[in-house]
C-alpha atoms as a PDB file:
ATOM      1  CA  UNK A   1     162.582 197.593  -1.035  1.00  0.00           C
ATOM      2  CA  UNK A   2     164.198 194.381  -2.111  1.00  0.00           C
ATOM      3  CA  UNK A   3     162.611 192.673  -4.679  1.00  0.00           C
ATOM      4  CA  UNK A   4     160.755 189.336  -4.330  1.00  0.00           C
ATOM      5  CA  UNK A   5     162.305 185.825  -4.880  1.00  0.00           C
ATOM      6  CA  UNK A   6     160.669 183.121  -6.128  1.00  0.00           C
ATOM      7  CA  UNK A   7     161.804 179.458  -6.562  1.00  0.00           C
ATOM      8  CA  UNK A   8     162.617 178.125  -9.899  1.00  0.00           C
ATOM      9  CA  UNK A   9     163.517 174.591 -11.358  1.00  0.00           C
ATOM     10  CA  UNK A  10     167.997 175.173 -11.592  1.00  0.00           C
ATOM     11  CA  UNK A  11     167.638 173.993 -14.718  1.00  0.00           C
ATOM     12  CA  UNK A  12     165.587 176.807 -15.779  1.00  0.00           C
ATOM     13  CA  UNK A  13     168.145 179.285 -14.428  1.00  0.00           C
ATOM     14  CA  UNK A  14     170.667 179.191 -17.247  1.00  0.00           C
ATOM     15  CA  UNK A  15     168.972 180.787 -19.694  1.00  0.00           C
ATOM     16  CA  UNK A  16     168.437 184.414 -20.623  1.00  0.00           C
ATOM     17  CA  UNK A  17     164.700 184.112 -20.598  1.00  0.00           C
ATOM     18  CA  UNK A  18     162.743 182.708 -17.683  1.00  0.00           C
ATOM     19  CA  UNK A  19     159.462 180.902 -17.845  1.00  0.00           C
ATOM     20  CA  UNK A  20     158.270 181.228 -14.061  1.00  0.00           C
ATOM     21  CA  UNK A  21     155.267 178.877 -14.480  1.00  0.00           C
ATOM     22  CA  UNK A  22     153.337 176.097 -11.585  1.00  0.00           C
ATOM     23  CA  UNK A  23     152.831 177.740  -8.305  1.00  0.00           C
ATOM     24  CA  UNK A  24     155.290 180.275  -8.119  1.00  0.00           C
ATOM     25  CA  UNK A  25     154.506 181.226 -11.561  1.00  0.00           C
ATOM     26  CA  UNK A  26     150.520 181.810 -10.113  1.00  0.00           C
ATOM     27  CA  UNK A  27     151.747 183.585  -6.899  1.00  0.00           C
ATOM     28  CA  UNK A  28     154.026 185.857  -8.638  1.00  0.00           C
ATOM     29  CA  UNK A  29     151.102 187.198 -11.292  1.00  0.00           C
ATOM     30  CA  UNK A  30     148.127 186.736  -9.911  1.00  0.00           C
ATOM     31  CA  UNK A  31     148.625 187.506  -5.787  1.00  0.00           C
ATOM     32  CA  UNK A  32     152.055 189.650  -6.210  1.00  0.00           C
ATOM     33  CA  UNK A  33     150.782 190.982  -9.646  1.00  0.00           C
ATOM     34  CA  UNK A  34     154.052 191.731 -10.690  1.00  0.00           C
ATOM     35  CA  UNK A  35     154.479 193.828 -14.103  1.00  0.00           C
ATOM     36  CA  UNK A  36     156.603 194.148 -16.881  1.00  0.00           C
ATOM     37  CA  UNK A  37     159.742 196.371 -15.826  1.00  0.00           C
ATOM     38  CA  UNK A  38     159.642 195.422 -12.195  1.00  0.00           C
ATOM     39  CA  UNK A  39     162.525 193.159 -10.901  1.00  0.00           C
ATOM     40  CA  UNK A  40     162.788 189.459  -9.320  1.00  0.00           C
ATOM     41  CA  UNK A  41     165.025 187.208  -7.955  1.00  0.00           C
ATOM     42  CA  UNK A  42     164.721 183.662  -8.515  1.00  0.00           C
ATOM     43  CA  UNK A  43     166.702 181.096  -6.777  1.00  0.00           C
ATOM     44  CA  UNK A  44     166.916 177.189  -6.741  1.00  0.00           C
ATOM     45  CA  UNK A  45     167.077 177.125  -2.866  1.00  0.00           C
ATOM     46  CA  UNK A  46     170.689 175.618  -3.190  1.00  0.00           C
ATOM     47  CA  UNK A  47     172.410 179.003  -3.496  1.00  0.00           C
ATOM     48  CA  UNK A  48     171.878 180.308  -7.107  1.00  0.00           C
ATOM     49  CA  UNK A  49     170.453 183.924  -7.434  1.00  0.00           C
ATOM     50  CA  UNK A  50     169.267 185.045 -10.512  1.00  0.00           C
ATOM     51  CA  UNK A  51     168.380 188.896 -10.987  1.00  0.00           C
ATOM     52  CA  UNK A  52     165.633 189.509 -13.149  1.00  0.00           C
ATOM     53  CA  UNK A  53     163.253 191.544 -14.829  1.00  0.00           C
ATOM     54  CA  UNK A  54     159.485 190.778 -15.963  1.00  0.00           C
ATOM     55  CA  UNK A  55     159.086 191.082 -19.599  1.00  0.00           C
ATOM     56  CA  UNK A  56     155.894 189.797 -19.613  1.00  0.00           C
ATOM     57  CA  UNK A  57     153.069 189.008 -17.304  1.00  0.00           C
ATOM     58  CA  UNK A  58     150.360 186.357 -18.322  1.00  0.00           C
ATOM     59  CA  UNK A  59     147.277 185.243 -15.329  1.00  0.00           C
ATOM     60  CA  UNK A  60     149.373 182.377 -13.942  1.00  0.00           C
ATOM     61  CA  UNK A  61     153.061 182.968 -15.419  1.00  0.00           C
ATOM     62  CA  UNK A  62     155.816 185.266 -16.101  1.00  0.00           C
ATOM     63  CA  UNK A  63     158.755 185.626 -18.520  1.00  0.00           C
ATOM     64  CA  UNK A  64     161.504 187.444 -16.950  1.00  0.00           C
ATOM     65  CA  UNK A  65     164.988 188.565 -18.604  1.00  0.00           C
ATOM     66  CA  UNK A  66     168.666 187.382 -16.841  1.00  0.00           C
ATOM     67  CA  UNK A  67     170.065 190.441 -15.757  1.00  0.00           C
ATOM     68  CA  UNK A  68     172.882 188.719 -13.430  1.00  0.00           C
ATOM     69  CA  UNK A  69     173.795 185.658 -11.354  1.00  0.00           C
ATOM     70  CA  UNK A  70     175.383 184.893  -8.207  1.00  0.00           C
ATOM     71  CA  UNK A  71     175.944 182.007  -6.159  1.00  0.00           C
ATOM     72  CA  UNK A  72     176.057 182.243  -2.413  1.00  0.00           C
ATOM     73  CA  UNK A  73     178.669 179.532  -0.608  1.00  0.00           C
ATOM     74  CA  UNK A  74     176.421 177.657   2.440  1.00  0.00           C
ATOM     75  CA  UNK A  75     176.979 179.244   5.775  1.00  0.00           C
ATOM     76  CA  UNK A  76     179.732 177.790   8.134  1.00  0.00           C
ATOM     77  CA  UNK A  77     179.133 177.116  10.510  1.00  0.00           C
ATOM     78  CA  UNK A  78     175.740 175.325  10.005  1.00  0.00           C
ATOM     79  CA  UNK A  79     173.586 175.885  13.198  1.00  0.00           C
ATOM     80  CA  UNK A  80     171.403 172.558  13.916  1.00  0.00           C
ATOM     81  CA  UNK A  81     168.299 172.765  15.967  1.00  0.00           C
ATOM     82  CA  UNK A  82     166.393 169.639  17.567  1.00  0.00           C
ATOM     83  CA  UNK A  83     163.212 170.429  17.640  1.00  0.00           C
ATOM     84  CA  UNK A  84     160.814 168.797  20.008  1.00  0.00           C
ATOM     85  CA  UNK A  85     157.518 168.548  18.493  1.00  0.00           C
ATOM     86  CA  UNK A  86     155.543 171.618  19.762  1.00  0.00           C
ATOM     87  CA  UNK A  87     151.700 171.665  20.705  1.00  0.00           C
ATOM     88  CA  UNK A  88     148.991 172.894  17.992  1.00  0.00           C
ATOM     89  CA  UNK A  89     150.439 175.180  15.168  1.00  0.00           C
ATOM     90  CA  UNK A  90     153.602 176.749  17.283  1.00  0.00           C
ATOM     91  CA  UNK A  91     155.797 174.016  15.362  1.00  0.00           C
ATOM     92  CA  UNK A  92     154.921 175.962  12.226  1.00  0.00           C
ATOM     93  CA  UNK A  93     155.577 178.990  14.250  1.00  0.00           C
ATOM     94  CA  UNK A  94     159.120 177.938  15.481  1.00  0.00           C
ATOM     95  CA  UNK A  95     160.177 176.759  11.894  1.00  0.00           C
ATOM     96  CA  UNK A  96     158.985 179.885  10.677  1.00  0.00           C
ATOM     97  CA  UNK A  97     160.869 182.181  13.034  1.00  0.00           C
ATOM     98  CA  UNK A  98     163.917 179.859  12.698  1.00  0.00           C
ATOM     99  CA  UNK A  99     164.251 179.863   9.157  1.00  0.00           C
ATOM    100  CA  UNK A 100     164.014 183.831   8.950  1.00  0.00           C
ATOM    101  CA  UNK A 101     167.021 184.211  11.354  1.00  0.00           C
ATOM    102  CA  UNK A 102     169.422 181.734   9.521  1.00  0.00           C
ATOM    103  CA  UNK A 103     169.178 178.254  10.844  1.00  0.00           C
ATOM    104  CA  UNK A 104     170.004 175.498   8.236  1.00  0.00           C
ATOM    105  CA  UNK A 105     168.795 172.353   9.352  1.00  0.00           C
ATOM    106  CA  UNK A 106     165.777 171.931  11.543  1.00  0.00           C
ATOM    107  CA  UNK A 107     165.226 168.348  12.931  1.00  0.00           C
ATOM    108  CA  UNK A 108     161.838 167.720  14.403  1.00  0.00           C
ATOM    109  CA  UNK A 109     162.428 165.258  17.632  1.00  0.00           C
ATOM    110  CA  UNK A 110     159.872 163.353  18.764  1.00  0.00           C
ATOM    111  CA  UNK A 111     161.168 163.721  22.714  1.00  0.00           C
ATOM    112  CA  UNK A 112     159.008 161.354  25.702  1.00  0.00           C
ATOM    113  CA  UNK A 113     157.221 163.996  26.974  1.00  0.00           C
ATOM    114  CA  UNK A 114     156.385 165.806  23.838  1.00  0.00           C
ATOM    115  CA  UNK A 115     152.499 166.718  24.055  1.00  0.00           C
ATOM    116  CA  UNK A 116     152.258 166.477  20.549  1.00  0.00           C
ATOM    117  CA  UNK A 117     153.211 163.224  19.092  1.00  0.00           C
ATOM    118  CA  UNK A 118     152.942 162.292  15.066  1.00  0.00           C
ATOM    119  CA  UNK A 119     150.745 159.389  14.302  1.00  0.00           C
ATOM    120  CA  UNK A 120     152.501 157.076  11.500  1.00  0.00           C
ATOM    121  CA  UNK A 121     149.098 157.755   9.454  1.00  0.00           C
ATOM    122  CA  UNK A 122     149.607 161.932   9.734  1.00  0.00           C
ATOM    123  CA  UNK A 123     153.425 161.831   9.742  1.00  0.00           C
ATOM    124  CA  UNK A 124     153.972 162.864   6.570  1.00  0.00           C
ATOM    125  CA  UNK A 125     151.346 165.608   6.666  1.00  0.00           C
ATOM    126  CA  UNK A 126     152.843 167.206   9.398  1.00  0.00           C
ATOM    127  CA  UNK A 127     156.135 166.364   7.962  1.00  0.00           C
ATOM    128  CA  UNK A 128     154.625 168.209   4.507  1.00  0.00           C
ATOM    129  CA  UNK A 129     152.822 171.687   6.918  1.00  0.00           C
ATOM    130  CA  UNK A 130     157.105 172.675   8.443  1.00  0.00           C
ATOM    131  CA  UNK A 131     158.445 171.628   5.113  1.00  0.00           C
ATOM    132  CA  UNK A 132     156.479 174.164   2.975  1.00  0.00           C
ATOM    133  CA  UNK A 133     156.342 176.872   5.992  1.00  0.00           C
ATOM    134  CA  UNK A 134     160.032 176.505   5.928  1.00  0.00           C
ATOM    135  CA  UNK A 135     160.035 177.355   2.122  1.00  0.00           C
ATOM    136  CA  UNK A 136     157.721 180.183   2.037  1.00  0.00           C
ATOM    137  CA  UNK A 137     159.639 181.803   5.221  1.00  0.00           C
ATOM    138  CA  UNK A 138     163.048 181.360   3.066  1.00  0.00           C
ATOM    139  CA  UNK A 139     161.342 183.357   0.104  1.00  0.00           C
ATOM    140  CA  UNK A 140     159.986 185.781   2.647  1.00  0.00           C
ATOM    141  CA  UNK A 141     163.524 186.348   4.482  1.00  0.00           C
ATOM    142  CA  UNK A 142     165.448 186.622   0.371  1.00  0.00           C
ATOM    143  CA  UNK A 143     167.541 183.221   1.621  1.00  0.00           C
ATOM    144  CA  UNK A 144     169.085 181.797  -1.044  1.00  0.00           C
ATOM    145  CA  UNK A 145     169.472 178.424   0.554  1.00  0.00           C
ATOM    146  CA  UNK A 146     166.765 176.903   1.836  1.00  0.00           C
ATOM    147  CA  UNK A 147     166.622 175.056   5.279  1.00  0.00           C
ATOM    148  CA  UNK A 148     166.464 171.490   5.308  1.00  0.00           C
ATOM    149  CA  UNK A 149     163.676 170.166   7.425  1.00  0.00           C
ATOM    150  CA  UNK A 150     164.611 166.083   7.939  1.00  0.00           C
ATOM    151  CA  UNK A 151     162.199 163.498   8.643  1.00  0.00           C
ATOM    152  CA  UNK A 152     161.272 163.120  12.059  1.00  0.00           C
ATOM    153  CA  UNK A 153     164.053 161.409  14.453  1.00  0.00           C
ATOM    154  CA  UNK A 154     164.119 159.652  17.403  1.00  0.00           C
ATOM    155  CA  UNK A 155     166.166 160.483  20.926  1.00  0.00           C
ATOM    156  CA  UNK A 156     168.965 157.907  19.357  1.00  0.00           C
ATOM    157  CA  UNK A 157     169.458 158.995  15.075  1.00  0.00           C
ATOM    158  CA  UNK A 158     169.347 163.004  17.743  1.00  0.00           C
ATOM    159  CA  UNK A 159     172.443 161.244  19.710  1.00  0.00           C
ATOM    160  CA  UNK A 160     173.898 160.690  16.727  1.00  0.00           C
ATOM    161  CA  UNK A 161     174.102 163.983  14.750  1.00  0.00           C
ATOM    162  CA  UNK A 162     175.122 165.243  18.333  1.00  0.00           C
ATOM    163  CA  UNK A 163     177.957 162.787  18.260  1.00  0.00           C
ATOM    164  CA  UNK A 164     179.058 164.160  14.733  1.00  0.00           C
ATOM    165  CA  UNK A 165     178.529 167.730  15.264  1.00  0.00           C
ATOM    166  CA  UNK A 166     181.865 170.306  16.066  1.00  0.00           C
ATOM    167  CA  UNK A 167     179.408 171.764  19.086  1.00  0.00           C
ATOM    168  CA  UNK A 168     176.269 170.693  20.366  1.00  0.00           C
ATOM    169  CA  UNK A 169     174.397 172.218  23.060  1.00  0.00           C
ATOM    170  CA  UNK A 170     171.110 170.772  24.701  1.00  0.00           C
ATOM    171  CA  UNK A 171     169.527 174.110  26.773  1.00  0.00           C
ATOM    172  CA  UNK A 172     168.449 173.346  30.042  1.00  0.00           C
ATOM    173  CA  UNK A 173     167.414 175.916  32.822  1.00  0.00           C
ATOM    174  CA  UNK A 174     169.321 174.332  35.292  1.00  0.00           C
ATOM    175  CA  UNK A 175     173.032 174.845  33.474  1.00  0.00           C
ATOM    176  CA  UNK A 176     175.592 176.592  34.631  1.00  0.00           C
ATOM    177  CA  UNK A 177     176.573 178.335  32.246  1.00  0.00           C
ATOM    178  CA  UNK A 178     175.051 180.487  29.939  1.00  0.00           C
ATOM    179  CA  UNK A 179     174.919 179.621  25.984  1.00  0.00           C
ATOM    180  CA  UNK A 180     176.464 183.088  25.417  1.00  0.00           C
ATOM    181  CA  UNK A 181     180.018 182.427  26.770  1.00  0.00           C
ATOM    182  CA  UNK A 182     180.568 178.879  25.272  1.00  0.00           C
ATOM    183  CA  UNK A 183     183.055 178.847  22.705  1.00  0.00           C
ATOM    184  CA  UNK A 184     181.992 178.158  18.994  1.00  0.00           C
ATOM    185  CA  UNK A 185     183.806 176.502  16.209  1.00  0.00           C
ATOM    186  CA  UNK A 186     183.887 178.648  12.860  1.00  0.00           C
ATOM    187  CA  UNK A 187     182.825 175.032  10.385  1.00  0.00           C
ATOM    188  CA  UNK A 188     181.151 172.250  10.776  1.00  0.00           C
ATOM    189  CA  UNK A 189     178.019 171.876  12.464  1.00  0.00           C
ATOM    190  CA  UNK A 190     176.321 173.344  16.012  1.00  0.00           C
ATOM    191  CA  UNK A 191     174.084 171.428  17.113  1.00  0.00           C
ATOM    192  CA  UNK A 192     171.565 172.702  19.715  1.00  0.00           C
ATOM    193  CA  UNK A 193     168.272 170.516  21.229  1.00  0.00           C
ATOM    194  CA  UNK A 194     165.418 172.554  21.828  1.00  0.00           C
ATOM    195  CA  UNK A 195     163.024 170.141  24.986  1.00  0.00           C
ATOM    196  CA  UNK A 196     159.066 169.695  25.032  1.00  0.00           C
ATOM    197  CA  UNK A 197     156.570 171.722  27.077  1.00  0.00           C
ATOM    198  CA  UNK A 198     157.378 168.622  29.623  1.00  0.00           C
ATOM    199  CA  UNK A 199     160.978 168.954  29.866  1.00  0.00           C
ATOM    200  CA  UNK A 200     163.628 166.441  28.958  1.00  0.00           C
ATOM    201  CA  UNK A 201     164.097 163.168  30.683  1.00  0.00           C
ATOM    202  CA  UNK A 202     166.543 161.795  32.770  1.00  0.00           C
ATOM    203  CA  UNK A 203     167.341 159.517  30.132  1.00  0.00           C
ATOM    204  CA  UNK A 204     167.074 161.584  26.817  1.00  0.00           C
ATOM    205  CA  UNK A 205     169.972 164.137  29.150  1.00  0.00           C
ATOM    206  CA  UNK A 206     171.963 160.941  29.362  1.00  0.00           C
ATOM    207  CA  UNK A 207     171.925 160.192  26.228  1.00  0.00           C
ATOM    208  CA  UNK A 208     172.957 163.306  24.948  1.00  0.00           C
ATOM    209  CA  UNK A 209     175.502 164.100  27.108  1.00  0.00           C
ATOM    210  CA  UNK A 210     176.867 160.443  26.378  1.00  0.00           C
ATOM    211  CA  UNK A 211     177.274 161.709  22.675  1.00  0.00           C
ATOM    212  CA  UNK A 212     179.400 164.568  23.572  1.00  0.00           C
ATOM    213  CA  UNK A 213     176.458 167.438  24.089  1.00  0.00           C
ATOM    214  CA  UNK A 214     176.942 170.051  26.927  1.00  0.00           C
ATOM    215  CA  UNK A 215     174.396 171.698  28.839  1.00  0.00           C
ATOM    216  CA  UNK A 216     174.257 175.541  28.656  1.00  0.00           C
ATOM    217  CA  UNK A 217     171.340 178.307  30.331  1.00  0.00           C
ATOM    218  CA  UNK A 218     169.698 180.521  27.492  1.00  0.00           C
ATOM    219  CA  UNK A 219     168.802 183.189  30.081  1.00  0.00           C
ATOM    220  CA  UNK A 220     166.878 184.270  33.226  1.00  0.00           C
ATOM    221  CA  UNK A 221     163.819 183.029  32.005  1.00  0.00           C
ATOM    222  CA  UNK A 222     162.227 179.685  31.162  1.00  0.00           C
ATOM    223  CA  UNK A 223     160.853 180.304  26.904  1.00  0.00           C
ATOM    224  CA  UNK A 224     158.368 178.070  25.107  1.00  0.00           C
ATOM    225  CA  UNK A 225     159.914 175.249  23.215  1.00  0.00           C
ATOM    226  CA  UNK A 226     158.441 177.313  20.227  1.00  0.00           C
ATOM    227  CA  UNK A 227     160.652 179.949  20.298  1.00  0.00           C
ATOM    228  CA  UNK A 228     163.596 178.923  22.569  1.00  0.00           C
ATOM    229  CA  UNK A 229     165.459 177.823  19.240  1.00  0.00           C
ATOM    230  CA  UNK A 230     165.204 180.964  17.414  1.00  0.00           C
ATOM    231  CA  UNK A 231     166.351 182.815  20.842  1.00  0.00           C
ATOM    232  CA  UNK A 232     169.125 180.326  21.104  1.00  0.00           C
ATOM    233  CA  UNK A 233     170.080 180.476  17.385  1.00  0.00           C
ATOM    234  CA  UNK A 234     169.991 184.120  17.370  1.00  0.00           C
ATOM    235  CA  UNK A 235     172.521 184.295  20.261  1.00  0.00           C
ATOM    236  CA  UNK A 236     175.222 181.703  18.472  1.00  0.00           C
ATOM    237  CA  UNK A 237     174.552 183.308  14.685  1.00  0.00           C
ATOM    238  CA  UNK A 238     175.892 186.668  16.668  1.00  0.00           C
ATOM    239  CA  UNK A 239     178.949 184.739  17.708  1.00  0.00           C
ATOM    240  CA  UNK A 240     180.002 183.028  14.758  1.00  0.00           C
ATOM    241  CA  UNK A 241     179.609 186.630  12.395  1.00  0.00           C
ATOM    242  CA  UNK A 242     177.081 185.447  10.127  1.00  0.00           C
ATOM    243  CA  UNK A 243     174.942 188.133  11.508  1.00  0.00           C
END
């Protein structure tokens, strides 16, 4: 079994002995109950792995020894996915998913017909719930980069990292053709937009298109917004080797 990873301050990470203190210090005693002799990983979410042992366990902390370090590159190419906001908890449940496949950057999209919208006044709440599912799903799936969740964008600042990207894709179940026979660059970033429960406007397709996004069919069948981007992601990580 591969051992746990926890997230650690980088500065931290250069020594031979590790303090793992805070929250991740708490988690790792007192819910993982880790003991002395059994190994850890602890990262800074920006690609350092350090391979450790516990030395010693206290209620809320643990000191672990520096066995070895690595640091991974970041992934080329970076997949993108704009998010429309999904309904209830299945936007925790898409960044989730996402994040455990491989998917770097996940921008949440407030789209027209979005049935969820965020209030100014619960923005950053919301903001706060994909942020921290995103980190405990990158600890879960042993990443050593974590995915950057941005702040919430509109249909134009969308147009724009389409207009910047090397690919970008917007899926739409009237396409022509399928996602799986585009070709995809090996750096930079693809970009793919992931519609509301409603479907995309008229205008948002526009708009998109304008910035140099092509329209492409997942498969047969029409997903929830909620896990169309980890379907779609899964099928372009396949293509570009990183899986």
């Amino acid at each position: 079994m591969s051992p746990p990873v926890f997230l650690c301050d980088g500065d931290r990470l250069g020594a031979d002995r590790i303090l793992l203190d805070g929250p991740e210090g708490r988690h790792a005693a007192a819910v993982r109950r880790l003991k002395p002799g059994e190994r850890a990983d602890l990262t800074d979410g920006a690609g350092l792995v350090v391979e450790c042992v516990v030395t010693s366990a206290g209620r809320d902390s643990l000191e672990l020894q520096a066995m070895a370090r690595r640091h991974e590159a970041p992934a080329e190419p970076r997949i993108v996915v704009v998010q429309a906001l999904p309904k209830g908890d299945r936007g925790e449940l898409a960044v989730e998913t996402m994040t455990e496949v491989g998917v770097d950057v996940i921008v949440p999209w407030a789209a027209s017909r979005c049935v969820t919208q965020w209030r100014p006044e619960r923005r950053e709440k919301a903001l706060g719930r994909w942020r921290s599912t995103a980190k405990e799903a990158a600890k879960q799936a042993r990443r050593a980069w974590l995915p950057e969740v941005t702040d919430l964008a509109t249909t134009a600042q969308a147009a724009e990292r389409i207009s910047a990207a090397a690919l970008a894709v917007v899926l739409h179940e009237e396409a022509e053709h399928p996602l799986s026979g585009l070709a995809v660059p090996d750096q930079g970033e693809i970009v793919l937009v992931v519609g509301p429960e409603g479907g995309l406007t008229g205008e948002e397709l526009a708009a998109f298109a304008s910035a140099g996004a092509a329209t492409a069919l997942l498969g047969p069948t029409v997903l929830r917004t909620s896990t169309a981007g980890v379907a779609a992601a899964s099928v372009l990580l396949s293509r570009t080797g990183r899986w």
